[in-house]
N, C-alpha and C. Protein backbone atom coordinates (compact mmCIF):
# COMPACT_ATOMS: atom_id res chain seq x y z
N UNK A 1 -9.96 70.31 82.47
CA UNK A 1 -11.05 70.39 83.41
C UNK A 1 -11.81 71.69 83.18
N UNK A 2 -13.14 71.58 83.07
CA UNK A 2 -13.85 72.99 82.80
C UNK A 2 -14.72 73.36 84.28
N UNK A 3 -14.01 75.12 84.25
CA UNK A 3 -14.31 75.39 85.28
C UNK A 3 -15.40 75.71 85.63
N UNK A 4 -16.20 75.78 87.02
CA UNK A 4 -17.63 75.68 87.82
C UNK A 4 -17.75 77.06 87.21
N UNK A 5 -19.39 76.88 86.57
CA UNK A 5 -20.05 78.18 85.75
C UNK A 5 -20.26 79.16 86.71
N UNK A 6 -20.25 80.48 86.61
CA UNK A 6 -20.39 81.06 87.37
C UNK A 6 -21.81 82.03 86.95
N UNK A 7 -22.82 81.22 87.74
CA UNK A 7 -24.55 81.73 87.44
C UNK A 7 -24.74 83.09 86.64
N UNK A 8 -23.94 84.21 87.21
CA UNK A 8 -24.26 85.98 86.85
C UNK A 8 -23.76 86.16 85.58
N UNK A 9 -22.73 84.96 84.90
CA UNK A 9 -22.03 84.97 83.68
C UNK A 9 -22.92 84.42 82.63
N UNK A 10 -23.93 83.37 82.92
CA UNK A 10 -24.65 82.50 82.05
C UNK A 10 -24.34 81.31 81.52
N UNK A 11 -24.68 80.83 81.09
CA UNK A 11 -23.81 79.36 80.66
C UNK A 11 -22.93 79.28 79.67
N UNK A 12 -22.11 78.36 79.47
CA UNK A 12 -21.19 78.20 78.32
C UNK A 12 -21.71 78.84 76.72
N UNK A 13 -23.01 78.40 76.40
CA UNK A 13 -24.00 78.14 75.10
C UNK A 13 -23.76 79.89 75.19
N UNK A 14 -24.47 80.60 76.55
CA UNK A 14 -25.25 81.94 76.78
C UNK A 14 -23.71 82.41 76.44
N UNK A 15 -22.75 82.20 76.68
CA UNK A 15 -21.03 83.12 76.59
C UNK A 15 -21.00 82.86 75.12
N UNK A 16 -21.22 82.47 74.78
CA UNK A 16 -20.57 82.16 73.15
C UNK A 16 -21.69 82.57 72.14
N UNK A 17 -22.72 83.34 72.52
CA UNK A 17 -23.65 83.27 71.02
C UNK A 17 -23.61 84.74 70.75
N UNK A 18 -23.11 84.66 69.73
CA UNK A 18 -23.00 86.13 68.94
C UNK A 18 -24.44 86.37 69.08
N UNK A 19 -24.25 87.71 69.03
CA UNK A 19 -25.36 88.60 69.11
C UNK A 19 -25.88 88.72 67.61
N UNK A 20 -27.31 88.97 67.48
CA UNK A 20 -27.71 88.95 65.48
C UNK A 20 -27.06 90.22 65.11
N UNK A 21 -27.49 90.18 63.88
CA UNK A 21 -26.79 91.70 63.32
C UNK A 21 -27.93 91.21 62.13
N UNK A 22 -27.71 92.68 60.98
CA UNK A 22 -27.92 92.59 59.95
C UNK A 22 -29.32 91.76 59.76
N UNK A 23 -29.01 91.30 58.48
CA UNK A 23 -30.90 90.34 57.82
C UNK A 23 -30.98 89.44 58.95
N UNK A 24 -30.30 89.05 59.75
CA UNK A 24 -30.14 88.10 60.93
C UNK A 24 -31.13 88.60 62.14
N UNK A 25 -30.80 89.85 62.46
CA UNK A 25 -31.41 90.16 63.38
C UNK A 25 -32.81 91.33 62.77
N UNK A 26 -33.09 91.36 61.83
CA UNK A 26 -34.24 91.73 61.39
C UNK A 26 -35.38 90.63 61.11
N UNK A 27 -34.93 89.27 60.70
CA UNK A 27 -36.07 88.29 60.43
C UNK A 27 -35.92 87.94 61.72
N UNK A 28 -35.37 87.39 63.19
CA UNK A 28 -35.77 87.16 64.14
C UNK A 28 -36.84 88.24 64.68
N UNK A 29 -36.33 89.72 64.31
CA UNK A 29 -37.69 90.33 65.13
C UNK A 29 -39.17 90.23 64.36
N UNK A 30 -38.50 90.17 63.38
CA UNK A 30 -40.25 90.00 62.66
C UNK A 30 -40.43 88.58 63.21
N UNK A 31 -39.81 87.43 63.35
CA UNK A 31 -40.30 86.35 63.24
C UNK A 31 -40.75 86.37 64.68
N UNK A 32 -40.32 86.98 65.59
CA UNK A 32 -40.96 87.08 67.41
C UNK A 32 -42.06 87.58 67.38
N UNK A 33 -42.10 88.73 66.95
CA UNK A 33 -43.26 89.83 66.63
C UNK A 33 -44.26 88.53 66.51
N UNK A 34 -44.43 87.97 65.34
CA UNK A 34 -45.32 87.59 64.65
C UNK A 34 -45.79 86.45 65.57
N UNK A 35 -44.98 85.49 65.92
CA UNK A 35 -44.88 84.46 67.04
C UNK A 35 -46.21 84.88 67.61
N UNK A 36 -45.60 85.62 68.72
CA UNK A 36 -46.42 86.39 69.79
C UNK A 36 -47.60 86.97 69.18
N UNK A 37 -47.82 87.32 67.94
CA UNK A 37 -49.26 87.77 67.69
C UNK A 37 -50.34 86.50 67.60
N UNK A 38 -49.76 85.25 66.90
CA UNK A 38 -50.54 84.09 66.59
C UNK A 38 -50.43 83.32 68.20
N UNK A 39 -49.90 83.26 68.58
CA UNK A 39 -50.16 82.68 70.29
C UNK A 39 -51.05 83.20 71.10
N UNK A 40 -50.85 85.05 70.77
CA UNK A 40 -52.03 85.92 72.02
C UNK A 40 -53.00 86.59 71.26
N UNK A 41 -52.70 86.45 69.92
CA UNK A 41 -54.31 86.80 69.08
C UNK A 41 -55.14 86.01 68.26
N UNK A 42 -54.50 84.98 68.55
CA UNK A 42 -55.07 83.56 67.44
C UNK A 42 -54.76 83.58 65.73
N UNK A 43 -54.16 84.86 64.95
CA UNK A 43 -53.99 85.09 64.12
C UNK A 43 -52.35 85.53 64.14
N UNK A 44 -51.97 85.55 62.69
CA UNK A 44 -50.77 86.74 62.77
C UNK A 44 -50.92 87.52 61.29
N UNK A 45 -50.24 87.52 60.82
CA UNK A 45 -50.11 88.87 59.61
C UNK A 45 -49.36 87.68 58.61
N UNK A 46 -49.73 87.45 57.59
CA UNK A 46 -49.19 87.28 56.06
C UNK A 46 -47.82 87.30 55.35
N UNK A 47 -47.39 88.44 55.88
CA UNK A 47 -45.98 89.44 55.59
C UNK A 47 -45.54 90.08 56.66
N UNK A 48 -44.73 89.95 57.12
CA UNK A 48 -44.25 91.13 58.00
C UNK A 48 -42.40 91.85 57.61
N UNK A 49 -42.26 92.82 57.68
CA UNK A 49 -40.71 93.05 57.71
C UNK A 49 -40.77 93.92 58.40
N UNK A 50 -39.19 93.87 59.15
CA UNK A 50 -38.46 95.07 59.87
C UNK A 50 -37.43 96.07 59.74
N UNK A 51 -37.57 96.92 59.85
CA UNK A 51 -36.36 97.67 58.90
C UNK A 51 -35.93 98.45 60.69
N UNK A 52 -34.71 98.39 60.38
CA UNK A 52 -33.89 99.37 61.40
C UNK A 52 -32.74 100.38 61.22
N UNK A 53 -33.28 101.56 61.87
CA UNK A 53 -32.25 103.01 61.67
C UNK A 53 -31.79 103.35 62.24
N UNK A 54 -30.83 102.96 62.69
CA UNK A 54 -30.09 104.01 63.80
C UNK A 54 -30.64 103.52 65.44
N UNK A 55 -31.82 104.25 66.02
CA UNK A 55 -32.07 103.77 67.68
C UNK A 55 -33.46 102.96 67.08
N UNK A 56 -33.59 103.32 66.37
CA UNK A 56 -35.19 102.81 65.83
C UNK A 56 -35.63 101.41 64.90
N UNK A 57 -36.11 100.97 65.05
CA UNK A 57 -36.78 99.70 64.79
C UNK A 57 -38.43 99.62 64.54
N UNK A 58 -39.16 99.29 63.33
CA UNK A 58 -40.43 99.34 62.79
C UNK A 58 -40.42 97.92 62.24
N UNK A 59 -41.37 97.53 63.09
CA UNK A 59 -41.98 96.16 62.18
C UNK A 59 -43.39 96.32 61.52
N UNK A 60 -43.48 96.09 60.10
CA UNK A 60 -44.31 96.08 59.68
C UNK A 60 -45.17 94.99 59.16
N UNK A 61 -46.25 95.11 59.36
CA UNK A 61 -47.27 93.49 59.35
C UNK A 61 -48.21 94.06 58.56
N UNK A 62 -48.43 93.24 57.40
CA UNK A 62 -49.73 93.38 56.48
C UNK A 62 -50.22 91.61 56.39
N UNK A 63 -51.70 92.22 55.98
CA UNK A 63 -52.34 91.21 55.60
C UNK A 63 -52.97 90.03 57.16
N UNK A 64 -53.16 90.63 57.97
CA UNK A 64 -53.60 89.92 59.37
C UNK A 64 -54.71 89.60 58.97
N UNK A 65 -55.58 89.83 58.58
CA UNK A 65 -57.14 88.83 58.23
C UNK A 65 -57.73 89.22 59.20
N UNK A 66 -59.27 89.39 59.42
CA UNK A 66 -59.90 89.93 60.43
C UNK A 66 -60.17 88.75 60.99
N UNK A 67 -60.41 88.95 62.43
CA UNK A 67 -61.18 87.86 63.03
C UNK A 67 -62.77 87.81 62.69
N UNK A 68 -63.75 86.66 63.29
CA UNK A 68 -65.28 86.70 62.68
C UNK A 68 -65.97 88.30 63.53
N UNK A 69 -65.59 88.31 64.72
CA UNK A 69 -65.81 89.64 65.25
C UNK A 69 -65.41 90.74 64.75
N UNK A 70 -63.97 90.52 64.22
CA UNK A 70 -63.71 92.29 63.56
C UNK A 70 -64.05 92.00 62.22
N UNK A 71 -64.45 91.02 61.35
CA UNK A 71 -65.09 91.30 59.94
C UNK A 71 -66.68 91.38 60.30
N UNK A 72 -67.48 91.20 61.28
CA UNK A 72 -69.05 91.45 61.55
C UNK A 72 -68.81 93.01 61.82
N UNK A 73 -67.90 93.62 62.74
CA UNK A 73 -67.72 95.03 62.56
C UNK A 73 -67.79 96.18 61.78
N UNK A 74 -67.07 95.19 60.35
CA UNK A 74 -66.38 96.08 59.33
C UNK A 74 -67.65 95.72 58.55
N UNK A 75 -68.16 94.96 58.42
CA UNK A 75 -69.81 94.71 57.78
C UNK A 75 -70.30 95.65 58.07
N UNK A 76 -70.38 96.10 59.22
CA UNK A 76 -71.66 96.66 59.81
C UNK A 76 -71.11 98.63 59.90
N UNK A 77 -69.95 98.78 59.23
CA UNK A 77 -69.76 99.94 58.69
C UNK A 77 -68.61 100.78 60.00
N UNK A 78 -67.93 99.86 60.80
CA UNK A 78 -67.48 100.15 62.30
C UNK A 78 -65.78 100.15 61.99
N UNK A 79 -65.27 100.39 61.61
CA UNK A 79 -63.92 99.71 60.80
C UNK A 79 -63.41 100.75 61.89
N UNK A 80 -63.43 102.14 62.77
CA UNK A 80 -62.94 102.48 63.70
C UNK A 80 -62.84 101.44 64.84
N UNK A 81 -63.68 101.15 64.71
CA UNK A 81 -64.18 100.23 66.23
C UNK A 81 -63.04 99.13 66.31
N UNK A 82 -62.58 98.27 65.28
CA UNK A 82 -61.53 97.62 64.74
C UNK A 82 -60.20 97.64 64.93
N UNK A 83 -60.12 99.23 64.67
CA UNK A 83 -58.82 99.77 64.67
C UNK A 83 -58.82 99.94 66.32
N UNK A 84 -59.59 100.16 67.27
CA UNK A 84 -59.40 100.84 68.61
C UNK A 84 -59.33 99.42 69.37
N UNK A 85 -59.97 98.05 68.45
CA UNK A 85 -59.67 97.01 69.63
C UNK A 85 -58.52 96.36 69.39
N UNK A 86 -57.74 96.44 68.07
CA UNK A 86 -56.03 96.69 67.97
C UNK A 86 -55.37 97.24 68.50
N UNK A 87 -55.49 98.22 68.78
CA UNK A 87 -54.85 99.06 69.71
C UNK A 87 -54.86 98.87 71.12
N UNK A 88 -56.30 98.75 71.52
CA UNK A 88 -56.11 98.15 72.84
C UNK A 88 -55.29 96.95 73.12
N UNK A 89 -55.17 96.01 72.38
CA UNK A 89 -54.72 94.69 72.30
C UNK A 89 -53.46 94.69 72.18
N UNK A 90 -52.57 95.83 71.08
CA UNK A 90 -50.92 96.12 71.28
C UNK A 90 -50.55 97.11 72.80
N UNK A 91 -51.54 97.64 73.40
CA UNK A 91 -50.93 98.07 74.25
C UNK A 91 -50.97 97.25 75.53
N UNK A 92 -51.92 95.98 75.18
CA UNK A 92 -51.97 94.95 75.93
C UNK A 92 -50.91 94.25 75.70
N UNK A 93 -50.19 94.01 75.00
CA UNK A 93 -49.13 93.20 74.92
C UNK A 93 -47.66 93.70 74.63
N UNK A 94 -47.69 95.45 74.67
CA UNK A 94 -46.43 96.11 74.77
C UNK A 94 -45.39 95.54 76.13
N UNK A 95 -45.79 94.99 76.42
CA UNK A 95 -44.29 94.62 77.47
C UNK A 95 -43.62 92.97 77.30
N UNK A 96 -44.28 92.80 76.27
CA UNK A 96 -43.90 91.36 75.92
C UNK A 96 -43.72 91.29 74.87
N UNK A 97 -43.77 92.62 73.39
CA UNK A 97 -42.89 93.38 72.43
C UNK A 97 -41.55 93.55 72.93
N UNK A 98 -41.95 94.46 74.19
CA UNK A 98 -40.63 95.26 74.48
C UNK A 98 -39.47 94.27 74.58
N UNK A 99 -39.71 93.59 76.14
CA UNK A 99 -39.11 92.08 76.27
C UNK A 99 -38.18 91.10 74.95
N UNK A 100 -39.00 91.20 74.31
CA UNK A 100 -38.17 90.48 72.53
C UNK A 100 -37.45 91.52 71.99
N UNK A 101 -37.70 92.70 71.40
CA UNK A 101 -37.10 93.43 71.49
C UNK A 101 -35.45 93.61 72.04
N UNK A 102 -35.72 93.87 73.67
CA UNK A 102 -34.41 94.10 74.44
C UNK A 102 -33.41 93.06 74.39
N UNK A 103 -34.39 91.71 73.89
CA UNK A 103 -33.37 90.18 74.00
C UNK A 103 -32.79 90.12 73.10
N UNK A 104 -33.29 90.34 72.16
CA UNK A 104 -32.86 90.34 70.30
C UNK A 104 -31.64 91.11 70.18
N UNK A 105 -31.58 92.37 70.37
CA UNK A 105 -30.85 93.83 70.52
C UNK A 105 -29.86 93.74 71.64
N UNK A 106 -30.22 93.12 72.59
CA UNK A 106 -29.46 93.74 73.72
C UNK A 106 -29.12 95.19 73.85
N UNK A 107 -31.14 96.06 73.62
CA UNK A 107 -30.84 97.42 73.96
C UNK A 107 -31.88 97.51 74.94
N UNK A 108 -32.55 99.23 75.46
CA UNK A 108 -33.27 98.97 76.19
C UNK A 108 -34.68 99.80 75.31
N UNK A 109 -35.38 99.06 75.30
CA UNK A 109 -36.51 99.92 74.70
C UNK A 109 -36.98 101.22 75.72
N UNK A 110 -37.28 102.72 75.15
CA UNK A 110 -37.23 103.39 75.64
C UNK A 110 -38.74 104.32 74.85
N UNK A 111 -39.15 103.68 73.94
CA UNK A 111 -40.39 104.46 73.27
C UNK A 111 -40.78 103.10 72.68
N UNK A 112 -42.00 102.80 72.73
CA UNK A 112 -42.95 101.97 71.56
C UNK A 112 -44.18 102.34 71.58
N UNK A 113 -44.57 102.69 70.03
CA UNK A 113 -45.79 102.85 69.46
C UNK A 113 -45.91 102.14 68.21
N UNK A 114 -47.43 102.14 68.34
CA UNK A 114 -48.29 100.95 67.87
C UNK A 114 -49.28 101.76 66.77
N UNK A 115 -49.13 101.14 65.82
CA UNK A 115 -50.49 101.79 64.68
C UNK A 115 -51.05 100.72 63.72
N UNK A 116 -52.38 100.73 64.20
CA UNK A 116 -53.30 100.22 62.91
C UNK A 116 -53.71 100.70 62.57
N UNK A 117 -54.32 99.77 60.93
CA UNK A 117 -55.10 100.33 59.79
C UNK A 117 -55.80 99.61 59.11
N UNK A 118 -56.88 99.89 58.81
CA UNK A 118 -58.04 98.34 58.14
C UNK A 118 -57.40 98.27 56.68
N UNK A 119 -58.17 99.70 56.16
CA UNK A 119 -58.05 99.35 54.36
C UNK A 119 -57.03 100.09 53.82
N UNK A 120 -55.52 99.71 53.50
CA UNK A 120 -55.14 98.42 53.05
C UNK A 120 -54.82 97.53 55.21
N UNK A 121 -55.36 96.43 55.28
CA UNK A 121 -54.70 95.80 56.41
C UNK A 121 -53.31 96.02 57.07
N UNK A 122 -52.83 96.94 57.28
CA UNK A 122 -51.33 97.00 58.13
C UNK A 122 -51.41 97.72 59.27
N UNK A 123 -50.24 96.99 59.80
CA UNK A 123 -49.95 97.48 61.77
C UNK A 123 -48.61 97.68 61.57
N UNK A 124 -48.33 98.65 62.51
CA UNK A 124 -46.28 98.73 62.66
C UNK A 124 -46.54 98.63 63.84
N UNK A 125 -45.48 98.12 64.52
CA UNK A 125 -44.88 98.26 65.53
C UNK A 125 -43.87 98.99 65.50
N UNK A 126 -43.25 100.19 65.95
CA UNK A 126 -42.43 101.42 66.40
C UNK A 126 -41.55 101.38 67.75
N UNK A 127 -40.25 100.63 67.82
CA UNK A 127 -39.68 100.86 68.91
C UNK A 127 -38.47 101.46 68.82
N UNK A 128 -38.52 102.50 69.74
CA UNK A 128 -36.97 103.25 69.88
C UNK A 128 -35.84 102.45 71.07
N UNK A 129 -34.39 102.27 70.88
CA UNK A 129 -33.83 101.91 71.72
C UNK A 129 -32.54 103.23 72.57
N UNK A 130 -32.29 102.83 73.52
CA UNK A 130 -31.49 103.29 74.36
C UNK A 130 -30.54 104.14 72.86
N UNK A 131 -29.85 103.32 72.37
CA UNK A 131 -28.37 103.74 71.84
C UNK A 131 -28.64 102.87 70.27
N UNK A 132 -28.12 103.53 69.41
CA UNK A 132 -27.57 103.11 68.20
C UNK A 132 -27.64 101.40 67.65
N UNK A 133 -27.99 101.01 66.58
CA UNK A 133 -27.93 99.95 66.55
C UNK A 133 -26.76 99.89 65.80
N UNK A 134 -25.72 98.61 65.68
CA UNK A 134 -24.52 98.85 65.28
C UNK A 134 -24.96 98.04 63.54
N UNK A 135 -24.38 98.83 62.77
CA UNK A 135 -24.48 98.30 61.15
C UNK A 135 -25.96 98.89 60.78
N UNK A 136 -27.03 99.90 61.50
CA UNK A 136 -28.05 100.79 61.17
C UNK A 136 -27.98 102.01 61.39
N UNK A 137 -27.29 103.24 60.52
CA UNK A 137 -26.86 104.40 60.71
C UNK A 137 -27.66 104.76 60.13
N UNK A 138 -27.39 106.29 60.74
CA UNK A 138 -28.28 107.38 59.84
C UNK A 138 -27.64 108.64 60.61
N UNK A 139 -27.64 109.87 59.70
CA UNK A 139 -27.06 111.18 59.70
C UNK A 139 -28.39 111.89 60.64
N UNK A 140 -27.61 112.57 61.47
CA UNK A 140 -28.16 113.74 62.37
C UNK A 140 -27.75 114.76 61.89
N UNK A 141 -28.53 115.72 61.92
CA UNK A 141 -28.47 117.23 61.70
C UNK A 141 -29.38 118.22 62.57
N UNK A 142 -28.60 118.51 63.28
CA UNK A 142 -28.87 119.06 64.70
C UNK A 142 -29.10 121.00 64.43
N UNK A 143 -28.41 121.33 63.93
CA UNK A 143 -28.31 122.64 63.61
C UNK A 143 -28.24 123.02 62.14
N UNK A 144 -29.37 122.34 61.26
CA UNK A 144 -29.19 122.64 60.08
C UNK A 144 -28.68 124.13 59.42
N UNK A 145 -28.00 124.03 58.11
CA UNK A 145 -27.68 125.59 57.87
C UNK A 145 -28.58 126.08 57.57
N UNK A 146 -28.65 127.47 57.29
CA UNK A 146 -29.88 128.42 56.71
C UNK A 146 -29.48 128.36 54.84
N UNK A 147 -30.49 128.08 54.61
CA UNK A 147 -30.58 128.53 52.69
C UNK A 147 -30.09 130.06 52.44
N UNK A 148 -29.94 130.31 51.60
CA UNK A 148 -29.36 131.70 50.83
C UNK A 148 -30.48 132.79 51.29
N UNK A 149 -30.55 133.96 51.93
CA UNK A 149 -31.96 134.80 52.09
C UNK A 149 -32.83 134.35 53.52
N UNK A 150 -32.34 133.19 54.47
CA UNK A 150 -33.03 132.83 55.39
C UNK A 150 -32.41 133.19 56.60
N UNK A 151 -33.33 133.50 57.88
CA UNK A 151 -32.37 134.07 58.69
C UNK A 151 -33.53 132.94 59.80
N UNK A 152 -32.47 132.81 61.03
CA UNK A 152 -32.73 132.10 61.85
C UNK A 152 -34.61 131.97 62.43
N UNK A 153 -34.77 133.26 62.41
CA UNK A 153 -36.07 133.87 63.14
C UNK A 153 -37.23 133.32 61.87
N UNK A 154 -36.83 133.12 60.63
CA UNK A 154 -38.04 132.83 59.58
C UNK A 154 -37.41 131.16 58.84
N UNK A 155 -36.68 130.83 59.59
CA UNK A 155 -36.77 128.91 59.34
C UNK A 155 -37.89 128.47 59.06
């Protein structure tokens, strides 16, 4: 007899699914990322990959294609103008990054930044999490030593 689910636990499916790791959980975030760009921008990007270090996570997207509005822009010699209605538009949709993000990870996003660029076409997405991602390390050096002849005051 299987016992009555208990709602705050999640369901049977929700108890049992390993969490991603590894190339696993790097093509789901690119593949969300990208999702969400072609649903709320009518377009998405060509290529995208994600690489993750430690608390940090960068998705990178090339090749998005302009829309007929941002290539009449870039005609007309405005290619800032381009870049600033990208920007407006990722910070329009930073909480529904973040959101995929925290689901994917099961961390808490705690920094995201956003950068575009016309010529060559690429955007990152930049999110930091709470804590460590497990199987993405990287060395801290907190109190580096001094070189031979260097003294604290001329670092």
């Amino acid at each position: 007899m299987t016992p009555p689910a208990d709602p705050s636990r999640g369901t049977p499916a929700d108890q049992s699914r390993q969490p991603l790791r590894g190339g696993q959980l790097l093509a789901a975030i690119s593949n969300s990322i990208v999702s969400l760009l072609r649903e709320n921008y009518g377009r998405g990007p060509m290529k995208a990959k994600t690489y993750a270090l430690d608390d940090m996570i960068v998705c990178v997207m090339r090749e998005s294609g302009f829309s007929a509005v941002e290539q009449t822009m870039m005609d007309s010699g405005e290619p800032d103008r381009v870049v600033g209605m990208r920007e407006d538009f990722q910070r329009v949709m930073a909480a529904r990054y973040k959101d995929t993000i925290e689901e994917l990870t099961n961390r808490k996003v705690i920094a995201f930044l956003s950068q575009a660029h016309v010529d060559p076409d690429i955007t990152m997405e930049i999110f930091f999490v709470d804590r460590p991602l497990d199987g993405f390390g990287a060395v801290e050096v907190t109190d580096p030593p001094l070189f031979e002849g260097q003294s604290k005051e001329g670092a």
